[in-house]
N, C-alpha and C. Protein backbone atom coordinates (compact mmCIF):
# COMPACT_ATOMS: atom_id res chain seq x y z
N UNK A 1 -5.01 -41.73 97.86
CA UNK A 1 -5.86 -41.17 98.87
C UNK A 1 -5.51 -41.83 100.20
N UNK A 2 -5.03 -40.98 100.88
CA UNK A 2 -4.77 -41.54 102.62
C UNK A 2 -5.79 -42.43 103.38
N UNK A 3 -5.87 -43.52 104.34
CA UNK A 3 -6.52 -43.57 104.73
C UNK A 3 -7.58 -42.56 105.82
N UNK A 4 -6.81 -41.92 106.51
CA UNK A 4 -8.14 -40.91 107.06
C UNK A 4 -7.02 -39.47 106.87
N UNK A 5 -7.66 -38.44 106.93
CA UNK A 5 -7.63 -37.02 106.04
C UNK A 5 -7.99 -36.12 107.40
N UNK A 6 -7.26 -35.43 107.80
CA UNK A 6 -7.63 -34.54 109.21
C UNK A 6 -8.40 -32.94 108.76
N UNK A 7 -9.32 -32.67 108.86
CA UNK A 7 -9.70 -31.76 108.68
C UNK A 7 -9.96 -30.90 110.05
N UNK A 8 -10.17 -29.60 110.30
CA UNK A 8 -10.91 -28.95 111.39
C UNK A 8 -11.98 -28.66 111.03
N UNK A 9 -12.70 -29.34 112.25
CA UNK A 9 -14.43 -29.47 112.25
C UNK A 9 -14.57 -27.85 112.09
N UNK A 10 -14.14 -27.04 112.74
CA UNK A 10 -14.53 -25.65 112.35
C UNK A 10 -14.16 -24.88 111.25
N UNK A 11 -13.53 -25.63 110.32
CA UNK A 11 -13.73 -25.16 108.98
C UNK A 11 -14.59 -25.18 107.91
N UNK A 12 -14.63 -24.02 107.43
CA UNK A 12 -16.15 -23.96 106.41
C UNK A 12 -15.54 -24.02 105.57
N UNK A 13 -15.76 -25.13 104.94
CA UNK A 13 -15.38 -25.79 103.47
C UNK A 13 -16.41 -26.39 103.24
N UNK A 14 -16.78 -26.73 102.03
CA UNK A 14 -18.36 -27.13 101.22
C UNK A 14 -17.31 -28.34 100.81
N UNK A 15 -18.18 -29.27 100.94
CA UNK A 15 -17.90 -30.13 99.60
C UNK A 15 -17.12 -29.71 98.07
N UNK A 16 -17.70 -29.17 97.27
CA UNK A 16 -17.48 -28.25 95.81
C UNK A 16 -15.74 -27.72 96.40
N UNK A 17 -15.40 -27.26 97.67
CA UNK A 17 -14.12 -26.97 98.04
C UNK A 17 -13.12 -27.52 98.39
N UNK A 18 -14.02 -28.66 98.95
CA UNK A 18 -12.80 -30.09 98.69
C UNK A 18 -12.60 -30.94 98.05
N UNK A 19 -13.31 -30.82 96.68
CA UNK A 19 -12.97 -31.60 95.55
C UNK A 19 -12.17 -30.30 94.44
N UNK A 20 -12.53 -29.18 94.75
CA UNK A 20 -11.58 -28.42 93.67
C UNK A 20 -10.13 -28.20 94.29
N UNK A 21 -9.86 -28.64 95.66
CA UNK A 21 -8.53 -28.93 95.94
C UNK A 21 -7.48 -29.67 95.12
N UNK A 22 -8.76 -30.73 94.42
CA UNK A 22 -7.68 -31.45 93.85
C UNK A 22 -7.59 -31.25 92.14
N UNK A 23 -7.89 -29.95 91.90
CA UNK A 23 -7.37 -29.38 91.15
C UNK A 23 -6.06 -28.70 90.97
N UNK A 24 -5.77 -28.28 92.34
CA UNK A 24 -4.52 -27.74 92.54
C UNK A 24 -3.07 -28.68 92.17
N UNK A 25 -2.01 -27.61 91.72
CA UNK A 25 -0.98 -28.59 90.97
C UNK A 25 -1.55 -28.75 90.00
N UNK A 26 -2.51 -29.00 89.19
CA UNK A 26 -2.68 -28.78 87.78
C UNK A 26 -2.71 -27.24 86.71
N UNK A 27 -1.90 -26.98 87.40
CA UNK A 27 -1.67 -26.05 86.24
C UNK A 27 -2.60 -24.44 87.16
N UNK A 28 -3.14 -24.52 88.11
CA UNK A 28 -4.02 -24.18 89.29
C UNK A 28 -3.18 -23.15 90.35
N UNK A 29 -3.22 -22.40 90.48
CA UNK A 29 -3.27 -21.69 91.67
C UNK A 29 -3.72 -21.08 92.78
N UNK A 30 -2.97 -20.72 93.79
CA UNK A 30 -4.15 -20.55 94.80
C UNK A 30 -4.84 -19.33 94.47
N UNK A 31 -6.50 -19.11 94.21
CA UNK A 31 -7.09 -17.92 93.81
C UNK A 31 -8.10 -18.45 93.11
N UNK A 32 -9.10 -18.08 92.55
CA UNK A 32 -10.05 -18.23 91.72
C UNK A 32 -9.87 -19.66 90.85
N UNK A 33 -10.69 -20.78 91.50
CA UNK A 33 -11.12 -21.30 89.79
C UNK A 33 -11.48 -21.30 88.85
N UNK A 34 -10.88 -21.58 87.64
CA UNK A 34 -11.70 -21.32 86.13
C UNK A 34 -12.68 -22.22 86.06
N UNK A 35 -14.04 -22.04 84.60
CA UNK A 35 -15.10 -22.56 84.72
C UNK A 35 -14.46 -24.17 84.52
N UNK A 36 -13.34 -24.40 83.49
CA UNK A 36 -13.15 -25.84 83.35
C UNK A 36 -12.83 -26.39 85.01
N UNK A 37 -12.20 -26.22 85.78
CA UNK A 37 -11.78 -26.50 87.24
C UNK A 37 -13.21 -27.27 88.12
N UNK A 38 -14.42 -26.07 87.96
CA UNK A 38 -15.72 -26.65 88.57
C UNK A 38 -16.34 -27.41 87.74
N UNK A 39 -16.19 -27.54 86.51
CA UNK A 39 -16.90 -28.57 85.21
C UNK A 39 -16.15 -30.27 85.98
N UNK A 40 -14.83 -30.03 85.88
CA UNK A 40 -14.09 -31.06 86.66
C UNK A 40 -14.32 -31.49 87.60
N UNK A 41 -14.78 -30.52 88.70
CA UNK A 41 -14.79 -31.18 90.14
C UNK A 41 -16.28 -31.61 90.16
N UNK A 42 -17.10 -30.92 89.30
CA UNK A 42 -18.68 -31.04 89.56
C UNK A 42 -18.95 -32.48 88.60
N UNK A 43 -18.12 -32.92 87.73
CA UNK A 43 -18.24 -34.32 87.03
C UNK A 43 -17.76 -35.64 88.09
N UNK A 44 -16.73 -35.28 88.55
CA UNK A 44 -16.06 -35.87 89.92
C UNK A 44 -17.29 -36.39 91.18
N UNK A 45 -17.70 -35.07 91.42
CA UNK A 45 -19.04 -35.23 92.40
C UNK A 45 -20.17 -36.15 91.63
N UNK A 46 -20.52 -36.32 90.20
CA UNK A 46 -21.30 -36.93 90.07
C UNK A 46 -20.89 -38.73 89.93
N UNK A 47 -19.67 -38.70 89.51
CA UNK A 47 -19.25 -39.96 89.12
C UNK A 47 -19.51 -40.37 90.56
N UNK A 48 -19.07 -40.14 91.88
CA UNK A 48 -19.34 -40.68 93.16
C UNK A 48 -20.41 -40.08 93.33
N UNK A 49 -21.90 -39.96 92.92
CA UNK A 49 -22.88 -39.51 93.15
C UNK A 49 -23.16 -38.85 94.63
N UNK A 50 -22.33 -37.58 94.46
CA UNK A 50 -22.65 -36.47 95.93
C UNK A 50 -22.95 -35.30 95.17
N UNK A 51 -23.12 -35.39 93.75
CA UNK A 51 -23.39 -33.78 93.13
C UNK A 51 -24.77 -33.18 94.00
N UNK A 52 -25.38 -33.97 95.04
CA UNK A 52 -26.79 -33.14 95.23
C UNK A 52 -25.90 -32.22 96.89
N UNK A 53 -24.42 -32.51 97.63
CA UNK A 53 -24.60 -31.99 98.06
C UNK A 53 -23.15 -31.34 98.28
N UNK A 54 -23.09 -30.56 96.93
CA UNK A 54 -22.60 -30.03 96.94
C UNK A 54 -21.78 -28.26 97.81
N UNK A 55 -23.24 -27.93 97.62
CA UNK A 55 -22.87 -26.48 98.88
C UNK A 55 -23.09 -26.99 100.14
N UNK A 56 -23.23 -28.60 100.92
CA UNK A 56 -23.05 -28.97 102.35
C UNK A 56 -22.01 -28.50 102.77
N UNK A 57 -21.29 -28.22 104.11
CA UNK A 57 -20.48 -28.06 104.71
C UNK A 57 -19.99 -29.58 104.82
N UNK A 58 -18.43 -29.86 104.37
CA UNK A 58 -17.88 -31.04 104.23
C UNK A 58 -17.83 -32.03 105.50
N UNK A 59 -17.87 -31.13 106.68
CA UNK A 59 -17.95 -31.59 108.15
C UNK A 59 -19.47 -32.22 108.83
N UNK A 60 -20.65 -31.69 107.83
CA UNK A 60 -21.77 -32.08 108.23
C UNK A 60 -21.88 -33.41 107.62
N UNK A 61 -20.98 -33.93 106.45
CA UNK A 61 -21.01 -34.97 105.92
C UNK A 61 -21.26 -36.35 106.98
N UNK A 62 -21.54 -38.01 106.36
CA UNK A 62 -21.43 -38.91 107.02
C UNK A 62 -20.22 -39.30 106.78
N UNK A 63 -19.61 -40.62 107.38
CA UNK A 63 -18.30 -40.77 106.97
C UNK A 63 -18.30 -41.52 105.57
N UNK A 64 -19.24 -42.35 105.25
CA UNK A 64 -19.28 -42.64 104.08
C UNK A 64 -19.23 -41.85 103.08
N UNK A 65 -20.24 -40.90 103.25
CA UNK A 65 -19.65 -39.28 102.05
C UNK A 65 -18.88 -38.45 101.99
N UNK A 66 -18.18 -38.81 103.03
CA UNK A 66 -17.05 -38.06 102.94
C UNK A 66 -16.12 -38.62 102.33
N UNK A 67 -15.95 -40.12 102.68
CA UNK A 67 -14.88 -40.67 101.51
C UNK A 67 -15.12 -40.12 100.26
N UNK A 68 -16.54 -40.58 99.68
CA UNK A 68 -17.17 -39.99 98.18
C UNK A 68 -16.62 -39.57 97.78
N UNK A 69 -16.13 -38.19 98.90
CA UNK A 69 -15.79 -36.65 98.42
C UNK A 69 -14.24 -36.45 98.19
N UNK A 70 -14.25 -37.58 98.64
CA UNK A 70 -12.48 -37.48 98.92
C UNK A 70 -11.95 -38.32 97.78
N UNK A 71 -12.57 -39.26 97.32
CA UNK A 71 -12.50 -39.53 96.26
C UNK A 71 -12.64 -39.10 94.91
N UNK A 72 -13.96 -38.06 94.66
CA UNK A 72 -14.05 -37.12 94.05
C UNK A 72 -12.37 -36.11 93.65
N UNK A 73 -12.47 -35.90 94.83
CA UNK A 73 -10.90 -34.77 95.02
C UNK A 73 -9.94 -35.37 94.20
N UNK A 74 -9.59 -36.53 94.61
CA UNK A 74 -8.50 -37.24 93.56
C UNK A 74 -8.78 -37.64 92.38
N UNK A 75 -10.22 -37.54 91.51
CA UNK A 75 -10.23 -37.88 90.76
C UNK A 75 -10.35 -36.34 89.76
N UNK A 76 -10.21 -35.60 90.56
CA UNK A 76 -10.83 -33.96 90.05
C UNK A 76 -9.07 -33.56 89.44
N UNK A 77 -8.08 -34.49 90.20
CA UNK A 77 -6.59 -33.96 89.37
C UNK A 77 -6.38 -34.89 88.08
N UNK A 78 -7.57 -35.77 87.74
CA UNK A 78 -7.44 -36.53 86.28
C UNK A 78 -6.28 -37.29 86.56
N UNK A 79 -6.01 -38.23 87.42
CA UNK A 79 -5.42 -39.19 87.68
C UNK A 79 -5.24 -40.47 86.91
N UNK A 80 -4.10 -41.10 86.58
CA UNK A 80 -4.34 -42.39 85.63
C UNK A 80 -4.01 -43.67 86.27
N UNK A 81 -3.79 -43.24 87.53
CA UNK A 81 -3.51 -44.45 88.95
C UNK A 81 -4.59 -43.74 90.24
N UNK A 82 -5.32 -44.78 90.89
CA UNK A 82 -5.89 -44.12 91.79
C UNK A 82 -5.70 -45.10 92.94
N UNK A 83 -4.39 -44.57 93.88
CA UNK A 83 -4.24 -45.17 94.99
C UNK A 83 -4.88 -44.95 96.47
N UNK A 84 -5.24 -45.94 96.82
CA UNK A 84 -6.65 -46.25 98.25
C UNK A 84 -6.31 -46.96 99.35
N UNK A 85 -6.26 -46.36 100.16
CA UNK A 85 -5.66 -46.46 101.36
C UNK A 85 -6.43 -46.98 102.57
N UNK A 86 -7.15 -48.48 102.40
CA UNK A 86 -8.53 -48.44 103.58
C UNK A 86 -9.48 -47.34 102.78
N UNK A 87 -10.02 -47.28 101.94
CA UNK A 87 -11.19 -46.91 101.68
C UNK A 87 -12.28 -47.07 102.44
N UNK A 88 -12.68 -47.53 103.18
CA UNK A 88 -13.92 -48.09 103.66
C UNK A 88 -13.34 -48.24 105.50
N UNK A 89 -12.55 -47.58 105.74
CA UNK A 89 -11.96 -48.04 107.16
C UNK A 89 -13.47 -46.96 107.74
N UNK A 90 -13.58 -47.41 108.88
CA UNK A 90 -15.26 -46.72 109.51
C UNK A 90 -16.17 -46.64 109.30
N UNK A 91 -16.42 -47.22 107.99
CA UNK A 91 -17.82 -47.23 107.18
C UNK A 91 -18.90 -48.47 107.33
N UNK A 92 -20.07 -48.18 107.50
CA UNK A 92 -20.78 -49.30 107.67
C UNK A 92 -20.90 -50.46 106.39
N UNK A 93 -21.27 -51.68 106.55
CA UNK A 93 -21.52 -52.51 105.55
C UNK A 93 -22.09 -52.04 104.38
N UNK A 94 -23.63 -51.56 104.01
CA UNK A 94 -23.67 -50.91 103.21
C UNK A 94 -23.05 -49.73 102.77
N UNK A 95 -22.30 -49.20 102.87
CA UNK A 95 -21.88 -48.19 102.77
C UNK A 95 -20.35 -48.54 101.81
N UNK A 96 -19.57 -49.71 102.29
CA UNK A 96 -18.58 -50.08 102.14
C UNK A 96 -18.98 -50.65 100.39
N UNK A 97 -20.01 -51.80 100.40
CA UNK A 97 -20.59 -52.51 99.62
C UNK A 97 -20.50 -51.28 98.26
N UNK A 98 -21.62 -49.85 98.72
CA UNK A 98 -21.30 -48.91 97.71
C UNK A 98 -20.62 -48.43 97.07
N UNK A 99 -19.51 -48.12 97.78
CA UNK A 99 -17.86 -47.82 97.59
C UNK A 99 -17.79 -48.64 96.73
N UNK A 100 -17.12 -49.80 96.84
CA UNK A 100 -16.79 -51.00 95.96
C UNK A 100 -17.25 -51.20 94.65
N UNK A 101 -18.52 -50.84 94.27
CA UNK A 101 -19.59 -50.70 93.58
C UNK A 101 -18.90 -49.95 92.55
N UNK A 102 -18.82 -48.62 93.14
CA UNK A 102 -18.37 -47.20 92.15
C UNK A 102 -17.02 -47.72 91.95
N UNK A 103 -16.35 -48.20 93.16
CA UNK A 103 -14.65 -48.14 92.37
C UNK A 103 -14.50 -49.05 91.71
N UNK A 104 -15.32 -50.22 91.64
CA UNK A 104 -15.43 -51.33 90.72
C UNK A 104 -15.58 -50.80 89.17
N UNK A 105 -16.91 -50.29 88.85
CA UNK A 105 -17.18 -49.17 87.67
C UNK A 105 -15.77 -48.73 87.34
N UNK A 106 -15.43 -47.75 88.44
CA UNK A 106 -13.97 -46.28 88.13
C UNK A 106 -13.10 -47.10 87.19
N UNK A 107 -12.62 -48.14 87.72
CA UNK A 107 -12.02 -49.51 87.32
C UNK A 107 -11.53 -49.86 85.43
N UNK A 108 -13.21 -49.79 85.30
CA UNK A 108 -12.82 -50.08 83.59
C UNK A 108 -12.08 -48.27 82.70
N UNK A 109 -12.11 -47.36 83.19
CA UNK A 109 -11.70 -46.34 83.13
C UNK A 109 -10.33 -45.75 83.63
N UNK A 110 -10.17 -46.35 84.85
CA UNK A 110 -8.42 -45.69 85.66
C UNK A 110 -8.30 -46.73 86.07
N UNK A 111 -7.08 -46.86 86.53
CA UNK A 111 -6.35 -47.93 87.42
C UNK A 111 -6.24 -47.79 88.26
N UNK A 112 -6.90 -48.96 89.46
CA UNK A 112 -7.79 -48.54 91.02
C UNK A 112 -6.73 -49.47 91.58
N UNK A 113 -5.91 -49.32 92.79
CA UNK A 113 -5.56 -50.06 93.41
C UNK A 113 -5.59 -49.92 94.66
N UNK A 114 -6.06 -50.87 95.67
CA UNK A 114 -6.94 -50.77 97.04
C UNK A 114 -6.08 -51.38 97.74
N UNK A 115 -5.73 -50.56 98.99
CA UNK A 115 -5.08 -51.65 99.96
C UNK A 115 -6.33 -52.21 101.55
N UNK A 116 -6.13 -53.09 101.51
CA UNK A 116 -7.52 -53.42 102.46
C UNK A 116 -7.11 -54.87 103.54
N UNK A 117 -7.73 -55.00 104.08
CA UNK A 117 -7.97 -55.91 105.19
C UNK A 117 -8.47 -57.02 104.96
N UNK A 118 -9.67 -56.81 104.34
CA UNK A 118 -10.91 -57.70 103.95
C UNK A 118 -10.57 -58.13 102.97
N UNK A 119 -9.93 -59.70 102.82
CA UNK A 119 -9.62 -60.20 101.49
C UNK A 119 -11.26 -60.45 100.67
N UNK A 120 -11.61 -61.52 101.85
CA UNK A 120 -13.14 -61.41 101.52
C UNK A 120 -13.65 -61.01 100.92
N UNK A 121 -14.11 -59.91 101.52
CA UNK A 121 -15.39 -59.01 100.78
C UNK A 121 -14.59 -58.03 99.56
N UNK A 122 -13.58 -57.73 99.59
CA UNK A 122 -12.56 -56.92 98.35
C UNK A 122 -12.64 -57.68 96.85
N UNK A 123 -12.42 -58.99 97.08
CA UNK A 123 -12.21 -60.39 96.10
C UNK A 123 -13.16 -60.27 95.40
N UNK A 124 -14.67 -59.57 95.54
CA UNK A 124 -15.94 -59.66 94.96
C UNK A 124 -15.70 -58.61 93.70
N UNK A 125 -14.80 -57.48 93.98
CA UNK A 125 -14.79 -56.63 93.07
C UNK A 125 -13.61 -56.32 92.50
N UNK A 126 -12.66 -57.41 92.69
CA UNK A 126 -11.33 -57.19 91.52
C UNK A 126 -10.57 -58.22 90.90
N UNK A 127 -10.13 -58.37 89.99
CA UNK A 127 -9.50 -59.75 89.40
C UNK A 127 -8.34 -60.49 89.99
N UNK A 128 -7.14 -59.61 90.64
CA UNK A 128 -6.22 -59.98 91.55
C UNK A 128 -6.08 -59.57 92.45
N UNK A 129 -5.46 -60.11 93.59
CA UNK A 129 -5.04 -59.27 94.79
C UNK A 129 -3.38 -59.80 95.12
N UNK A 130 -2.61 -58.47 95.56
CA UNK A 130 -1.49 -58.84 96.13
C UNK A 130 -1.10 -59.37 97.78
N UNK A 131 -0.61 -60.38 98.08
CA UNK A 131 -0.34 -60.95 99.19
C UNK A 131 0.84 -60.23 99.86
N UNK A 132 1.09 -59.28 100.97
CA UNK A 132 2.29 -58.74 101.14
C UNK A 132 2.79 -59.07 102.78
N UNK A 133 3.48 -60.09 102.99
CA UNK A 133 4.18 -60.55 103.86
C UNK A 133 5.28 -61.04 104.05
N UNK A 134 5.84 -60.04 104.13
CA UNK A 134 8.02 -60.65 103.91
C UNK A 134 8.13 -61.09 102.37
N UNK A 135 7.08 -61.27 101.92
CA UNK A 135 6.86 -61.73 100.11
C UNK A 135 6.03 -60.88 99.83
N UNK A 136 5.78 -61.14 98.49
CA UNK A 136 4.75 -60.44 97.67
C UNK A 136 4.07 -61.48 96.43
N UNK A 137 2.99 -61.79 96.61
CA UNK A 137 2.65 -62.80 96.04
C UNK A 137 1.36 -62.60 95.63
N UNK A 138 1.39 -62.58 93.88
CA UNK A 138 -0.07 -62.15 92.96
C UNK A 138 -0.82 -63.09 92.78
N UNK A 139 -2.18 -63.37 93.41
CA UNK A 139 -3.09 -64.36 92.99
C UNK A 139 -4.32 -64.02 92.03
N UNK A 140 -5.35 -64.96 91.45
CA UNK A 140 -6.00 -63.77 90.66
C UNK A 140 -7.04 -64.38 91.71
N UNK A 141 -7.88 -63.80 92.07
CA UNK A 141 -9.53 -63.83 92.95
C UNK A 141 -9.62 -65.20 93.32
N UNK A 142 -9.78 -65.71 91.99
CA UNK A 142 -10.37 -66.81 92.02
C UNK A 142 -9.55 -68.38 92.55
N UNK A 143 -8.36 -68.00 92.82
CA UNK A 143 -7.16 -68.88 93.59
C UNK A 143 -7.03 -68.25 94.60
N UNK A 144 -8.16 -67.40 95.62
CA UNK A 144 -7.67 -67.35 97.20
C UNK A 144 -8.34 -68.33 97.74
N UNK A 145 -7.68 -68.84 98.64
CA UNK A 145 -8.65 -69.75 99.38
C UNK A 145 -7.83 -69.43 100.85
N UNK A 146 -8.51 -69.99 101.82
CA UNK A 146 -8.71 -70.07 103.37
C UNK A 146 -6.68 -70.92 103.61
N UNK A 147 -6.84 -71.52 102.57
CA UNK A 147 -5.38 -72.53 102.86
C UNK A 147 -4.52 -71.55 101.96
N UNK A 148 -4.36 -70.84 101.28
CA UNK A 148 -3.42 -69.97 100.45
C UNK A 148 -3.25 -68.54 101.26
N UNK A 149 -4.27 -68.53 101.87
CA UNK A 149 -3.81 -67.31 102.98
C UNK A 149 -3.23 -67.83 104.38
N UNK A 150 -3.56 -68.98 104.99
CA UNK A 150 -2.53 -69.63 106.37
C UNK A 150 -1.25 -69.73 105.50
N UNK A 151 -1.10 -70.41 104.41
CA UNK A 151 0.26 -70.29 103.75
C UNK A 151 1.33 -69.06 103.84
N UNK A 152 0.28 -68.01 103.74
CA UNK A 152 0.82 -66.88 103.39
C UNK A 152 1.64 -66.53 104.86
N UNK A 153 0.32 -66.14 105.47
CA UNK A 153 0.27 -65.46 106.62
C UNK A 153 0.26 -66.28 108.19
N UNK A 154 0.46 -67.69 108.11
CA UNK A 154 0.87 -68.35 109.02
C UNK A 154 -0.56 -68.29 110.17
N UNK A 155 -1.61 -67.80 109.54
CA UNK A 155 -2.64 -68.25 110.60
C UNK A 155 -3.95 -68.90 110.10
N UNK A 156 -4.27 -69.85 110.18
CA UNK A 156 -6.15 -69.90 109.79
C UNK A 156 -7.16 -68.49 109.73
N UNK A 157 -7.77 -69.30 108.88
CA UNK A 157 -8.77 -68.12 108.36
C UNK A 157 -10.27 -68.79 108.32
N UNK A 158 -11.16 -67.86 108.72
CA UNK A 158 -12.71 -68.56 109.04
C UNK A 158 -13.47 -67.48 108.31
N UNK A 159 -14.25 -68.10 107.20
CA UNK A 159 -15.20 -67.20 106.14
C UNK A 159 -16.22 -67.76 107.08
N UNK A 160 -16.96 -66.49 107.18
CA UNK A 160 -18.86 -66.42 107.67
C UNK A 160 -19.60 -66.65 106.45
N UNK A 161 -20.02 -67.91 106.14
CA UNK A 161 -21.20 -67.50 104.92
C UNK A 161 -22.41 -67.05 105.41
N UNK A 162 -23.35 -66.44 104.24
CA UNK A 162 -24.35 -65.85 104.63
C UNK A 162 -25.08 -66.26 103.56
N UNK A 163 -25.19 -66.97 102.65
CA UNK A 163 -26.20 -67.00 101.91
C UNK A 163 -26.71 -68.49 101.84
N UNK A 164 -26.26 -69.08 103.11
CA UNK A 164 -26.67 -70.69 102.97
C UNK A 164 -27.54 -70.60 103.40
N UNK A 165 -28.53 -71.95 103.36
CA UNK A 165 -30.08 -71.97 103.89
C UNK A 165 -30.14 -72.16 105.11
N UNK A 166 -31.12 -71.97 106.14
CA UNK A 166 -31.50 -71.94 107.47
C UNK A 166 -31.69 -73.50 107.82
């Protein structure tokens, strides 16, 4: 899944129409979906819980549900790799937090791999992450630290905690 997806605001597409996109190439042509096609895309919509809005116009969406939906889409072609591109690029904190949540879940089911910014806040919801700078270097979560990323990446790094006492 790309990081951002260009649509025209003046297109009337529903939700339900941009997740049965990614039916297409399966065996799919352009024309009528069969009932298995919307069984697919409408299981899709629920796994990222947007099945309630489904007949929305995809453009009235927030940007957070719209990822949802876009996620949905790729998961509607029964994928056994699900590649993520900035998932969460524009999305507010909660919003991001949610994401993570579900693809954390998707996780024990498909193989999720996220490319992201935020070692940080990413680290909460996966067992390794890859380091990619002139190297490529696999750590598992729990061996990142503040000094293994200046290593990496040749600059200091400053974590905000938030859950220490006042």
């Amino acid at each position: 899944m790309p990081q951002h997806v260009q649509f025209d605001p003046k297109f009337p597409v529903s939700v339900l129409e941009v997740v049965l996109m990614g039916r297409l190439g399966n065996g799919t042509r352009f024309g009528p979906y069969g009932k298995a096609d919307r069984a697919i895309a409408l299981e899709a919509l629920q796994r990222l819980e947007m099945e309630k809005a489904i007949h929305d116009p995809f453009m009235a969406l927030s940007g957070g549900q719209r990822q949802r939906v876009l996620i949905a889409r790729a998961l509607a072609a029964k994928p056994e790799l699900l590649l993520l591109d900035e998932p969460t690029s524009n999305v507010d904190m909660a919003v991001e937090t949610g994401l993570f949540e579900l693809l954390h879940t998707m996780s024990e089911s498909i193989t999720v791999v996220v490319v992201s910014h935020d070692l940080g806040f990413v680290s909460q919801y996966v067992q390794s992450v890859i380091c990619v700078n002139r190297r490529v270097v696999v750590h598992p979560t729990t061996a990142v630290t503040g000094e293994v990323i200046s290593a990496l990446y040749g600059a200091d790094v400053r974590m905000v905690r938030h859950d220490h006492g006042v």
